[in-house]
C-alpha atoms as a PDB file:
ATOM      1  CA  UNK A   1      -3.258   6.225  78.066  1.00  0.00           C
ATOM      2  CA  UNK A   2      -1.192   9.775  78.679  1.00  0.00           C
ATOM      3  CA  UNK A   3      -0.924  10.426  82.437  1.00  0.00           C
ATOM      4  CA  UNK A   4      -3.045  14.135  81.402  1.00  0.00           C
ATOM      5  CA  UNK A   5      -5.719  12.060  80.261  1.00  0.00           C
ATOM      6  CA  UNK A   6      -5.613  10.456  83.617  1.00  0.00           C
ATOM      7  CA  UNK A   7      -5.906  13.143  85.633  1.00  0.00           C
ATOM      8  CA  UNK A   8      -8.433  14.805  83.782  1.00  0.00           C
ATOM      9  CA  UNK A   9     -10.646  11.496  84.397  1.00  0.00           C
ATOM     10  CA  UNK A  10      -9.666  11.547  87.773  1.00  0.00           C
ATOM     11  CA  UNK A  11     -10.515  14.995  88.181  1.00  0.00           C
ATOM     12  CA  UNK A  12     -14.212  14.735  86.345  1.00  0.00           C
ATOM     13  CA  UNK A  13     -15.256  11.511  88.398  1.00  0.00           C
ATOM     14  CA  UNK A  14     -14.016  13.560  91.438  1.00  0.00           C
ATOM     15  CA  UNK A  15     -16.523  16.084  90.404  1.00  0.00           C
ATOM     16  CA  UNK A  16     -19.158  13.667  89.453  1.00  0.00           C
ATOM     17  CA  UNK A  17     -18.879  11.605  92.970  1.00  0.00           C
ATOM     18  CA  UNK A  18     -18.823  14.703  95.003  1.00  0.00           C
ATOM     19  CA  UNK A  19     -21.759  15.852  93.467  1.00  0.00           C
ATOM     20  CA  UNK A  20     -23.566  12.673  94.051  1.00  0.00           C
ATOM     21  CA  UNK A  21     -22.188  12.258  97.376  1.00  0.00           C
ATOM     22  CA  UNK A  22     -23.637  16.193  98.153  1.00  0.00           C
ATOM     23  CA  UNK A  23     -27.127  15.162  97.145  1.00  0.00           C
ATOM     24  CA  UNK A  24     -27.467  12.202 100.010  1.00  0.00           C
ATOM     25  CA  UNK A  25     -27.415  15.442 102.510  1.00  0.00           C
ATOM     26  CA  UNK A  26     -30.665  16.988 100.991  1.00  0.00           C
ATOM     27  CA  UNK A  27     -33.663  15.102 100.550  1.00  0.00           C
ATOM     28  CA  UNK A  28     -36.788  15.440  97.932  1.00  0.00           C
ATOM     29  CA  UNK A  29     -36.657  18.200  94.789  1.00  0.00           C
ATOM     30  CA  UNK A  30     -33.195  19.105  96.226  1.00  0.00           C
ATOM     31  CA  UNK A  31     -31.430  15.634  96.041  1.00  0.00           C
ATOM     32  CA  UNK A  32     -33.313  15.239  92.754  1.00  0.00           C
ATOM     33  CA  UNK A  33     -31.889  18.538  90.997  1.00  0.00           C
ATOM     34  CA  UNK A  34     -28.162  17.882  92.437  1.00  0.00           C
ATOM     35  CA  UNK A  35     -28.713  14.423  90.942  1.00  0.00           C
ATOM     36  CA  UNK A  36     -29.590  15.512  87.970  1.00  0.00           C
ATOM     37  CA  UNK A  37     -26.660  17.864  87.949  1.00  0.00           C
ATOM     38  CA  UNK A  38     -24.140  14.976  88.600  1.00  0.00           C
ATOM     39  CA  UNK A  39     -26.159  13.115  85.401  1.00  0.00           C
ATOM     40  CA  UNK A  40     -25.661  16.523  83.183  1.00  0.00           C
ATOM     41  CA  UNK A  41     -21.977  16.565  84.725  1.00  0.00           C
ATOM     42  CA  UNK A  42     -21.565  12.660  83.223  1.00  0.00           C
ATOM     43  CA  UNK A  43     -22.844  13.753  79.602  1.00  0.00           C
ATOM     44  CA  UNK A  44     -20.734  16.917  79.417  1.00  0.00           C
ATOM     45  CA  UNK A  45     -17.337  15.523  80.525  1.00  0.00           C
ATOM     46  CA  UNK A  46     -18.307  12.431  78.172  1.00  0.00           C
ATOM     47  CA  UNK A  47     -19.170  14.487  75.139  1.00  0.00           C
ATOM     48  CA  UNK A  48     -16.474  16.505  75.736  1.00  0.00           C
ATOM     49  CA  UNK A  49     -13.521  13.814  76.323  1.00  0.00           C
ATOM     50  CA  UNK A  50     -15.224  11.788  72.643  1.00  0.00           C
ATOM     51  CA  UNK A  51     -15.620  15.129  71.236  1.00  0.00           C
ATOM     52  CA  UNK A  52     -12.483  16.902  71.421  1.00  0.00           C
ATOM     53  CA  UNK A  53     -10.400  15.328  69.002  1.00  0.00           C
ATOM     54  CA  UNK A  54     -12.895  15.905  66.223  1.00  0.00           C
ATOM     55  CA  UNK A  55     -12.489  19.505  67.038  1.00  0.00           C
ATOM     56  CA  UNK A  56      -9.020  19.732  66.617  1.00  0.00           C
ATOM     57  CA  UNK A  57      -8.842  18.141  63.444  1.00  0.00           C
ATOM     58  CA  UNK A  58     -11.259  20.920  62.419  1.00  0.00           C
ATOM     59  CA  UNK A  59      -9.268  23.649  64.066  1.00  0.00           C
ATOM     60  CA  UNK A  60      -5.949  22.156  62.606  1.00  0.00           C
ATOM     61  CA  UNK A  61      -7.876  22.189  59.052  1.00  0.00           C
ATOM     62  CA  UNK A  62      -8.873  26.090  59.766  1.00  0.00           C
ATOM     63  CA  UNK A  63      -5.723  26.562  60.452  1.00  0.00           C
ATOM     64  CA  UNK A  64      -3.912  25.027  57.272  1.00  0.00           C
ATOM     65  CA  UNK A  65      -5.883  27.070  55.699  1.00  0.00           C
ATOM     66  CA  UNK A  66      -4.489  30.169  57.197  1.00  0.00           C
ATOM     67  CA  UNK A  67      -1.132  28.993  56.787  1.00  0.00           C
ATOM     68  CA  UNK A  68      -1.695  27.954  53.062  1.00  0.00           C
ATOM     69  CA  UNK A  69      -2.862  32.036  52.081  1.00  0.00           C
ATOM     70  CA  UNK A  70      -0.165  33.178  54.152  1.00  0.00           C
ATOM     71  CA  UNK A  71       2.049  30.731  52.143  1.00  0.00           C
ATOM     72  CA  UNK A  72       0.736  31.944  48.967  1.00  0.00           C
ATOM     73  CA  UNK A  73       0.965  35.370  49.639  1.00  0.00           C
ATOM     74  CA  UNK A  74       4.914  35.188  50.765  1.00  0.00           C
ATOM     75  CA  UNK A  75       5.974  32.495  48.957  1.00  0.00           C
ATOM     76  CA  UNK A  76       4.261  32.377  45.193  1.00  0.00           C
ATOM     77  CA  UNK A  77       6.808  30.685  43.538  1.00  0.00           C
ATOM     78  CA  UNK A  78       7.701  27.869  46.173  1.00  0.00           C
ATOM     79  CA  UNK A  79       5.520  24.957  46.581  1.00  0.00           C
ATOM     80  CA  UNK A  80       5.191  22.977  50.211  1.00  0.00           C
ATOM     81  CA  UNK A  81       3.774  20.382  52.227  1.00  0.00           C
ATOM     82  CA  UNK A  82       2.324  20.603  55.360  1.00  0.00           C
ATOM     83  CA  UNK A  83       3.291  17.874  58.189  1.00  0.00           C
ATOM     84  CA  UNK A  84       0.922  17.521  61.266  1.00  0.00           C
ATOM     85  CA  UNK A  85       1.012  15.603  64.668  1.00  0.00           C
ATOM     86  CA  UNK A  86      -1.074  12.614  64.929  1.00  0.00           C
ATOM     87  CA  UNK A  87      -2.874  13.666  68.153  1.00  0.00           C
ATOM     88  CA  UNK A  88      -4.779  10.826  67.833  1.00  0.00           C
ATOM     89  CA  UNK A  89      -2.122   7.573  68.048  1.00  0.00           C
ATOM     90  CA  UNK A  90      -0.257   6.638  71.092  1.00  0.00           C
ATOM     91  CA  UNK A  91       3.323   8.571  72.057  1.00  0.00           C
ATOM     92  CA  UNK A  92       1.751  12.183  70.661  1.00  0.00           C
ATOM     93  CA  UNK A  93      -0.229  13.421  73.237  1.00  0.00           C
ATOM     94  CA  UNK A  94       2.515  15.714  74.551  1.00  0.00           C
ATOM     95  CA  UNK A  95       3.028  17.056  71.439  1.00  0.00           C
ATOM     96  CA  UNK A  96       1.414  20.444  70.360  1.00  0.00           C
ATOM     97  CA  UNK A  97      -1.494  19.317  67.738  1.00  0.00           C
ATOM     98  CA  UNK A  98      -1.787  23.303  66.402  1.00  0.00           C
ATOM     99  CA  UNK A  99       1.835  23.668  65.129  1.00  0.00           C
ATOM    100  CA  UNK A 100       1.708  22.960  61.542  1.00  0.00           C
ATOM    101  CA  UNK A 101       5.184  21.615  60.122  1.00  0.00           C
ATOM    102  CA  UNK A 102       5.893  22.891  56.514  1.00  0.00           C
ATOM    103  CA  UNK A 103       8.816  21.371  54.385  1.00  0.00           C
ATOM    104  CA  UNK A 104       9.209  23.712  50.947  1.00  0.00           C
ATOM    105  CA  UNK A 105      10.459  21.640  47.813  1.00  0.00           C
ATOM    106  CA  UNK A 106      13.637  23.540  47.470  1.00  0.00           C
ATOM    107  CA  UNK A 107      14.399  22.574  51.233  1.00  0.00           C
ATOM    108  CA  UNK A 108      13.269  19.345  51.998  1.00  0.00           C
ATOM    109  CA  UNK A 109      15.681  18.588  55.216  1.00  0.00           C
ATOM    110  CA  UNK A 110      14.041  21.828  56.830  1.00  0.00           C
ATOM    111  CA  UNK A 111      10.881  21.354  58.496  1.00  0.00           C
ATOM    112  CA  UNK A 112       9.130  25.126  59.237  1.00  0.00           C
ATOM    113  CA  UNK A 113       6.684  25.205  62.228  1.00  0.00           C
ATOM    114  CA  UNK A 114       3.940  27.437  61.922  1.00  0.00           C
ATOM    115  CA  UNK A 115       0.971  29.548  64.286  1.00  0.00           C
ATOM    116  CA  UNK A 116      -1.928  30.239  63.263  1.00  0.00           C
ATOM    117  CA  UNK A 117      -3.768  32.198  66.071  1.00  0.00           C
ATOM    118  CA  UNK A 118      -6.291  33.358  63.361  1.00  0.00           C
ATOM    119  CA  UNK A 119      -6.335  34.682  59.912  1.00  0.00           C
ATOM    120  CA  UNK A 120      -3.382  37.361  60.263  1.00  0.00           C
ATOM    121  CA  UNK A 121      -1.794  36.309  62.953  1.00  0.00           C
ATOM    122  CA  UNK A 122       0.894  33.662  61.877  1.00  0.00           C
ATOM    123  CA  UNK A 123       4.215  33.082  62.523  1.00  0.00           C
ATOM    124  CA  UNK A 124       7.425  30.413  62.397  1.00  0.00           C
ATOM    125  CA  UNK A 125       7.586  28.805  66.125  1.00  0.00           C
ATOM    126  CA  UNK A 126      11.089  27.653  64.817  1.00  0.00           C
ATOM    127  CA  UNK A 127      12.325  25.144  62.677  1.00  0.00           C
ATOM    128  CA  UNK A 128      14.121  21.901  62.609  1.00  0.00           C
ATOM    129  CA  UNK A 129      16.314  20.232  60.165  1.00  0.00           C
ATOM    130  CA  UNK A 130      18.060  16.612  59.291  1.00  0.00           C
ATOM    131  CA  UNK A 131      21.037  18.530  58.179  1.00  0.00           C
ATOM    132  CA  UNK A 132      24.063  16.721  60.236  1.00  0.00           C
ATOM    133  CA  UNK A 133      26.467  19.812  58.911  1.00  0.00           C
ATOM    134  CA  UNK A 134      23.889  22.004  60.167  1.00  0.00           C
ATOM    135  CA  UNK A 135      24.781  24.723  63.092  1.00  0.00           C
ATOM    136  CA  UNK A 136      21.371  24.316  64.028  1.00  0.00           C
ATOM    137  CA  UNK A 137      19.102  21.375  65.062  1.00  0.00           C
ATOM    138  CA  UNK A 138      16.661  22.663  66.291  1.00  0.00           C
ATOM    139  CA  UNK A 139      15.051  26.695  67.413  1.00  0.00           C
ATOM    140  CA  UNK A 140      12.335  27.449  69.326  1.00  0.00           C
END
């Protein structure tokens, strides 16, 4: 487990006690309601911490997407293949999910990492390479 994810349990079940421990201080409808609050609190940071992932393999998909028209529209007579972060296994979690790597057929050492905010705005982040002879290694 990635010391974020830690904290961001640590954080929720802060929330989630202190909300519980608030509702000893009231009694009847009032201890009830904060209760109930903590209970909501529970479900939302659950569905949230399960959920999340899901969601950003469909926001990666949008985002291919974007990149693919773009790719089409600059490029017509290149073909590609698009290289994405396994947010989902262990050693990854640092690493930006939304950046979409691109490797084009006529430069396969070259990896191209693209942005899509939305639609029409996308752009290169920077690119790496496996080039030894290469000036560059990597731009950001």
């Amino acid at each position: 487990m990635h010391p974020i994810e830690i904290i961001q349990i640590l954080i929720a079940s802060s929330i989630v006690v202190l909300a519980f421990f608030i509702s000893f201080f009231f009694k009847g409808k009032q201890r009830k309601n904060i209760q109930w609050l903590a209970l909501f609190l529970i479900v939302s940071f659950s569905v949230i911490y399960f959920v999340r992932p899901f969601w950003i393999d469909m926001q990666i998909e949008k985002k291919i997407s974007y990149i693919q028209l773009h790719l089409e529209n600059k490029y017509p007579d290149e073909t590609w293949e698009f290289q994405i972060v396994p947010h989902r296994e262990e050693g990854y979690e640092s690493s930006n999910p939304y950046l979409i790597g691109v490797v084009f057929e006529n430069e396969p050492q070259v990896v191209y990492s693209y942005l899509a905010r939305n639609k029409y705005d996308i752009t290169i982040q920077g690119f790496s390479t496996s080039d030894p002879n290469s000036e560059f290694l990597h731009l950001e």
